[in-house]
Protein backbone atom coordinates (compact mmCIF):
# COMPACT_ATOMS: atom_id res chain seq x y z
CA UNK A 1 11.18 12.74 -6.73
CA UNK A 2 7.01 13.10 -6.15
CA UNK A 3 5.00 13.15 -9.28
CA UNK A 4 1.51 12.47 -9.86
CA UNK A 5 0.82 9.03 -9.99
CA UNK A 6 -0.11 6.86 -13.19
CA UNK A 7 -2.68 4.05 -13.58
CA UNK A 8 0.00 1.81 -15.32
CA UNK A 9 1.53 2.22 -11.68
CA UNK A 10 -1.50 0.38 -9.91
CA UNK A 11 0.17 -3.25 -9.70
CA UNK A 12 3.03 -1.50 -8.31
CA UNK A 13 0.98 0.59 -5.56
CA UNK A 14 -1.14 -2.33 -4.73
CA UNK A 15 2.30 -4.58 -3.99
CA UNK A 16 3.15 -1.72 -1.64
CA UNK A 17 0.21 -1.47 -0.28
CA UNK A 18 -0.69 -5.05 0.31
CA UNK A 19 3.27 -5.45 2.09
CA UNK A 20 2.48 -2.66 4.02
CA UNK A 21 -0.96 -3.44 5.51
CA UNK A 22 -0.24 -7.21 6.11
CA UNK A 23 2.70 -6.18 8.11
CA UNK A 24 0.96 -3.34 9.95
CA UNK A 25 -1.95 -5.67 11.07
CA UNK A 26 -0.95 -8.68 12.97
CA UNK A 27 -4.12 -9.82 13.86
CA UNK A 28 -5.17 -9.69 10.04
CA UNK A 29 -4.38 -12.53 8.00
CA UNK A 30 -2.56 -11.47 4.44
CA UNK A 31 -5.82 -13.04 2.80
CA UNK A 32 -7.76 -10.60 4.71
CA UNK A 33 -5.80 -7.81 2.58
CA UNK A 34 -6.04 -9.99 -0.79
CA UNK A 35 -9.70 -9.84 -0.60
CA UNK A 36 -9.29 -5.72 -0.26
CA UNK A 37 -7.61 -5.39 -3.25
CA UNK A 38 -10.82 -4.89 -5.44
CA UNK A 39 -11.82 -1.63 -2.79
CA UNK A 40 -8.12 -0.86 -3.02
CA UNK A 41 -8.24 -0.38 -6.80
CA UNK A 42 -11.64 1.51 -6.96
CA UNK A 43 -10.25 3.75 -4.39
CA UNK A 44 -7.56 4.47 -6.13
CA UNK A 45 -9.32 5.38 -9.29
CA UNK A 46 -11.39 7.61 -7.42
CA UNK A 47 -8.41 9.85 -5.62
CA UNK A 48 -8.75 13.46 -5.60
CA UNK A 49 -4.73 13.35 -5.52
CA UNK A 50 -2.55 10.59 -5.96
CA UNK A 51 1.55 10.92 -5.62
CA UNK A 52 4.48 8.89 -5.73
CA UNK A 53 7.78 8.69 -4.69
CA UNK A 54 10.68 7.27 -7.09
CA UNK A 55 13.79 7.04 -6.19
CA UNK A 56 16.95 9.19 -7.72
CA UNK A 57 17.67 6.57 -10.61
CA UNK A 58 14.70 5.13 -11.02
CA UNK A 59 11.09 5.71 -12.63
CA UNK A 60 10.25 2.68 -9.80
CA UNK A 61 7.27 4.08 -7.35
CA UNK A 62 8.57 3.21 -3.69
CA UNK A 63 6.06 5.45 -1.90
CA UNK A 64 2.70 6.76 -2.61
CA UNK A 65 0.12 8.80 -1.13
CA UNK A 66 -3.66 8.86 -2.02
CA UNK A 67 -6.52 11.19 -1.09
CA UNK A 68 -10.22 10.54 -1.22
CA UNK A 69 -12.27 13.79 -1.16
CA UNK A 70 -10.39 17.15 -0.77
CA UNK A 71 -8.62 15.48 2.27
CA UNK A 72 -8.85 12.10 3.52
CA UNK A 73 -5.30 9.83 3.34
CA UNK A 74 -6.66 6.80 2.54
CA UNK A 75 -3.18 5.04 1.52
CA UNK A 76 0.18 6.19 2.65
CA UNK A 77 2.54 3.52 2.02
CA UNK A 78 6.23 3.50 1.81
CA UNK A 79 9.03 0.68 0.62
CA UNK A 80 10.79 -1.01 3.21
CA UNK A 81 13.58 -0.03 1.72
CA UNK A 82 13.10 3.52 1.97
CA UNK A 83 11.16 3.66 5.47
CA UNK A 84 13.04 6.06 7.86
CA UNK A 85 14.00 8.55 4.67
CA UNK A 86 11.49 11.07 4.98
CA UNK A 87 9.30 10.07 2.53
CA UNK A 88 6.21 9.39 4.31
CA UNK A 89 6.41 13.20 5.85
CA UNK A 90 7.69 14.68 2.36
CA UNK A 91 3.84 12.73 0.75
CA UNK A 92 1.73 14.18 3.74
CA UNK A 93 3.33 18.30 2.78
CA UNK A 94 2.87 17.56 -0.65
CA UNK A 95 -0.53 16.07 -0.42
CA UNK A 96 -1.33 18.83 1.79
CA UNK A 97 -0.54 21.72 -0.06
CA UNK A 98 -3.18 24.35 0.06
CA UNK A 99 -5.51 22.37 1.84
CA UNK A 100 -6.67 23.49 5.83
CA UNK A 101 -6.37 19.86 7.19
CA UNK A 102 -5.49 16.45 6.53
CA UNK A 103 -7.85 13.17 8.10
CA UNK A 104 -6.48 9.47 8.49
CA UNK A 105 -8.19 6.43 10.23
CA UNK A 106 -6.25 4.08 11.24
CA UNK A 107 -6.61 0.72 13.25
CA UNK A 108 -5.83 0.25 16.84
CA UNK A 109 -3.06 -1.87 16.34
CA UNK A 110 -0.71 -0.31 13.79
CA UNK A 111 1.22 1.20 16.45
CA UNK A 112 4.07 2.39 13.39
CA UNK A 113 1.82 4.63 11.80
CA UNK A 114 -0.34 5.69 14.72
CA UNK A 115 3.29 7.30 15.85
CA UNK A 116 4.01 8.47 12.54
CA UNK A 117 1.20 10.68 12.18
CA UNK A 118 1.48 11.65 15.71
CA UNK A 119 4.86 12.60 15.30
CA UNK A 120 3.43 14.94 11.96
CA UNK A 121 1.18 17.13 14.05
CA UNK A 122 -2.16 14.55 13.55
CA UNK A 123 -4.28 14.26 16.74
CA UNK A 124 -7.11 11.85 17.96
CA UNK A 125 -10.05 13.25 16.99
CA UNK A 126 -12.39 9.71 17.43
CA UNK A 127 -12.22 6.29 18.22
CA UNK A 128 -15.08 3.88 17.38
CA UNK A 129 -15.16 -0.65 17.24
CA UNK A 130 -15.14 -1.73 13.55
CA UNK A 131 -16.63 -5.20 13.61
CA UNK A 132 -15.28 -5.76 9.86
CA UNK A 133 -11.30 -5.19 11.32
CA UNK A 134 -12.14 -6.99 15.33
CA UNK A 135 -10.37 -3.40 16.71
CA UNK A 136 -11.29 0.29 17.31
CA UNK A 137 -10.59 2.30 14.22
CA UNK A 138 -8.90 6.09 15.40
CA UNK A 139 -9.85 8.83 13.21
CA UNK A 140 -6.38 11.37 13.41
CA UNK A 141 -6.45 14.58 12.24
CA UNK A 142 -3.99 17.36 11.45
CA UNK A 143 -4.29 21.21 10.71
CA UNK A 144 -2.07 22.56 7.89
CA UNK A 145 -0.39 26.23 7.69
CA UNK A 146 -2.33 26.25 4.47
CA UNK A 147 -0.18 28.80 2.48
């Protein structure tokens, strides 16, 4: 089920989120994400739209989805244990509901999700060195049938 998400949910998100982007980023140590989990909860405060997935039996988030502005992913995370399901693509329609476009950055190296939005109708749209990361960060985006 997707259902707006609630700030008791935060320690949840952030464990997904902080899995997810230490694994995604090999040249990153996980310490490097720990010390992005103060910017990780502001952002999340701040989200035009935030959803989550829960599984059938259980009021347990195991995906979200997060927007800054009217639409900019900046989180898309999913469980391990649920990667392959079509969550990831049932967040990105739901997020983009009524909106002309969706926009992601993403680093050079998290090959996964690079091919995951590809694979979801995003496109290149920029590529520029982000001294902070040590690797190009892409800018993808994807127009929506907006109906």
């Amino acid at each position: 089920m997707i259902r707006k998400a609630e700030f008791k949910e935060l320690d949840r998100l952030e464990q997904l989120w902080l899995h997810a982007a230490a694994n995604s980023h090999p040249s990153l140590p996980r310490q490097f994400w720990i010390d992005h989990v103060v910017q990780f909860r502001r952002d999340f405060r701040q989200a035009s739209l935030s959803l989550v997935f829960t599984g059938r039996h259980s009021a347990v988030a195991e995906a979200f989805i997060a927007l800054l502005g009217q639409d900019r992913i900046a989180y898309l995370c999913v469980s391990p244990l649920f990667s392959g399901c079509g969550i990831g693509a049932s967040l990105i329609t739901a997020a983009g509901r009524g909106k002309p476009l969706l926009q992601a950055q993403v680093l050079r190296e998290n090959l996964r999700t690079r091919y995951f939005l590809q694979k979801h109708g995003f496109v290149e749209t920029e590529r520029s060195y982000n001294t902070e990361y040590g690797q190009h960060l892409i800018q993808m985006c994807c127009e929506l049938d907006s109906k």
